[in-house]
C-alpha atoms as a PDB file:
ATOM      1  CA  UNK A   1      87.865  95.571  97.582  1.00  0.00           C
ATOM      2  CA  UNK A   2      84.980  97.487  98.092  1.00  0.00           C
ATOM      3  CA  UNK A   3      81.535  95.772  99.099  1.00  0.00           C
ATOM      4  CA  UNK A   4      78.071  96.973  97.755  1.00  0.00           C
ATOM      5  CA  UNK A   5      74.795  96.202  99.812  1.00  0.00           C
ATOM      6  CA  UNK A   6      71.752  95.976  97.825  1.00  0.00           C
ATOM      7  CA  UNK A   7      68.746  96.540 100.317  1.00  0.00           C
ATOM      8  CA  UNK A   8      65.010  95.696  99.106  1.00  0.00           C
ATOM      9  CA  UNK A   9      65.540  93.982  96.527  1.00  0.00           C
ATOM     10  CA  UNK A  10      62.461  92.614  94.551  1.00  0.00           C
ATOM     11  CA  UNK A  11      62.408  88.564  95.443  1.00  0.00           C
ATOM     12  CA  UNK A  12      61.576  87.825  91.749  1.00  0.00           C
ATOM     13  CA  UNK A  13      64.368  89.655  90.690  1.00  0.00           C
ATOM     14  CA  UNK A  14      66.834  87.691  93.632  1.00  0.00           C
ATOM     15  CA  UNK A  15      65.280  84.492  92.022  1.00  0.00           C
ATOM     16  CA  UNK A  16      66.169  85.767  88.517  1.00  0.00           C
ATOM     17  CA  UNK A  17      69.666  86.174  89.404  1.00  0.00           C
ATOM     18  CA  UNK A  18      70.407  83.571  91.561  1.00  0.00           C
ATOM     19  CA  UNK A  19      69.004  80.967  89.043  1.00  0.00           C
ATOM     20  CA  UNK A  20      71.532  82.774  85.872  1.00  0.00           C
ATOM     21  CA  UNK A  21      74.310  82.944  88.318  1.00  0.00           C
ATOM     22  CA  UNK A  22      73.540  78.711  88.834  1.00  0.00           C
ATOM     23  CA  UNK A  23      73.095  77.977  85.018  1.00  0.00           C
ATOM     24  CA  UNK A  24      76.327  79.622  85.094  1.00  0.00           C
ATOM     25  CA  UNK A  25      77.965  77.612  87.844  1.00  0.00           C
ATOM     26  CA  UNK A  26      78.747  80.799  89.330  1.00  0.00           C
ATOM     27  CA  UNK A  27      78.165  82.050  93.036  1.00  0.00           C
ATOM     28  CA  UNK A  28      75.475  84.972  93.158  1.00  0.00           C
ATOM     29  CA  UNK A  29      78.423  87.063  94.051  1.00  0.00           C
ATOM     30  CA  UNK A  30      80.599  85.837  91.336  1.00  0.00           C
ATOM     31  CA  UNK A  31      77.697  86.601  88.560  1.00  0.00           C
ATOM     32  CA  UNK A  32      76.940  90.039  89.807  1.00  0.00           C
ATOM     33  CA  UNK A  33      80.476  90.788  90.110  1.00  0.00           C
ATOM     34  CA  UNK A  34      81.055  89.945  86.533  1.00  0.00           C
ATOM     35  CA  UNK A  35      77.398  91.629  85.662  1.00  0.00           C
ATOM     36  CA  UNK A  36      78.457  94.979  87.188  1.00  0.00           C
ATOM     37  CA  UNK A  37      82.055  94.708  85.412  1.00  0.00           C
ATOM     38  CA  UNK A  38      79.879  94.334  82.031  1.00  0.00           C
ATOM     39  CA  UNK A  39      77.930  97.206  82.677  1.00  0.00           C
ATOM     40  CA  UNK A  40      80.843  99.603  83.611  1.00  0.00           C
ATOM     41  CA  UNK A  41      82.762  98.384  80.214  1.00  0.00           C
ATOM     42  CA  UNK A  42      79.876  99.957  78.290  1.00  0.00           C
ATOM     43  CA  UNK A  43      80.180 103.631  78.104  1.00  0.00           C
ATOM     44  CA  UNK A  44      77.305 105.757  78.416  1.00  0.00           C
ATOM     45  CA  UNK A  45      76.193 107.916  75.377  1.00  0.00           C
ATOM     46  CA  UNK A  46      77.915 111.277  76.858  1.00  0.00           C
ATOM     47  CA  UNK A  47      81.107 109.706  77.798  1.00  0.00           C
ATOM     48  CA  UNK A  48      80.863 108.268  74.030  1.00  0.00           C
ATOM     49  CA  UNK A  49      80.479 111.097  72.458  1.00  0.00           C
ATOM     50  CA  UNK A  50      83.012 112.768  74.723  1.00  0.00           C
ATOM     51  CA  UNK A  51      85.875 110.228  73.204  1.00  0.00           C
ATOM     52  CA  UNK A  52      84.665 111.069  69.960  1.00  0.00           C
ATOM     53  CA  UNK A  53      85.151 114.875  69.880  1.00  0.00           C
ATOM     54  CA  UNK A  54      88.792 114.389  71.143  1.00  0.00           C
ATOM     55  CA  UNK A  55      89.214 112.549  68.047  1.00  0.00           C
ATOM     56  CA  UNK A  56      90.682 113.354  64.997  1.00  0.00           C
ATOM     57  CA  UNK A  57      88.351 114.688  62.079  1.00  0.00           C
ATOM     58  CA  UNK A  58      88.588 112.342  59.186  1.00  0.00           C
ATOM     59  CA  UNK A  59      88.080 113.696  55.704  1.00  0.00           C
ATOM     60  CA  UNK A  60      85.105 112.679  53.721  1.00  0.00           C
ATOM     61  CA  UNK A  61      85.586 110.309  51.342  1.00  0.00           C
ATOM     62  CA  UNK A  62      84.336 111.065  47.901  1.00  0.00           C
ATOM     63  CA  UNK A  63      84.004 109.103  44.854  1.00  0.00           C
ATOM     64  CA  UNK A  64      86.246 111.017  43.293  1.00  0.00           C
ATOM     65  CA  UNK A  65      88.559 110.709  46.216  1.00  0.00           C
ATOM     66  CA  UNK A  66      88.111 107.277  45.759  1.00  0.00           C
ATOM     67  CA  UNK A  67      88.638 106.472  41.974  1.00  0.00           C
ATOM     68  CA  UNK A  68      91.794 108.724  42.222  1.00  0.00           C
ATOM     69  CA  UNK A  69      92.938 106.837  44.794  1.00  0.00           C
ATOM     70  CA  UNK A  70      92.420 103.611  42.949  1.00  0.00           C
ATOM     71  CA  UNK A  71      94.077 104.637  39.705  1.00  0.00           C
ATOM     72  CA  UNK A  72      97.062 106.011  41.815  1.00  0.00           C
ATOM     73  CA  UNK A  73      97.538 102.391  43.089  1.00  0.00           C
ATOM     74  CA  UNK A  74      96.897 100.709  39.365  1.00  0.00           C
ATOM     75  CA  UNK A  75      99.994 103.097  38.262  1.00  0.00           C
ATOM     76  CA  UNK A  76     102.294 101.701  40.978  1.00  0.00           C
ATOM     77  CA  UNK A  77     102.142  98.738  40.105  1.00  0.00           C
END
């Protein structure tokens, strides 16, 4: 697996972490591990709005659309 090295990194923020990654129970490098994983599950807005041009364009629904709909459903039964 790859390794990252973090270099200068503010000792508030190191105190921060390493406290979370306790309440946690967690090693430091178990938390961030997990933190980073979090982070890279969330996509960024252009990758999001990349996924949704390649899907398909739905059709407006109109009221109309929608009380047809209904009354087709009532005369099925």
């Amino acid at each position: 697996m790859p390794n990252v090295l973090i270099r200068d990194l503010d000792p508030g923020v190191y105190s921060v972490l390493t406290a979370r990654a306790q309440e946690r129970g967690q090693s430091l490098q178990q938390y961030l591990s997990a933190e980073l994983a979090r982070i890279a599950a969330r996509p960024t807005l252009s990758e999001f709005l990349s996924e949704r041009e390649q899907e398909p364009e739905v059709t407006a629904l109109t009221p109309e659309r929608i009380v047809a709909a209904v009354n087709e459903g009532r005369a099925g039964r």
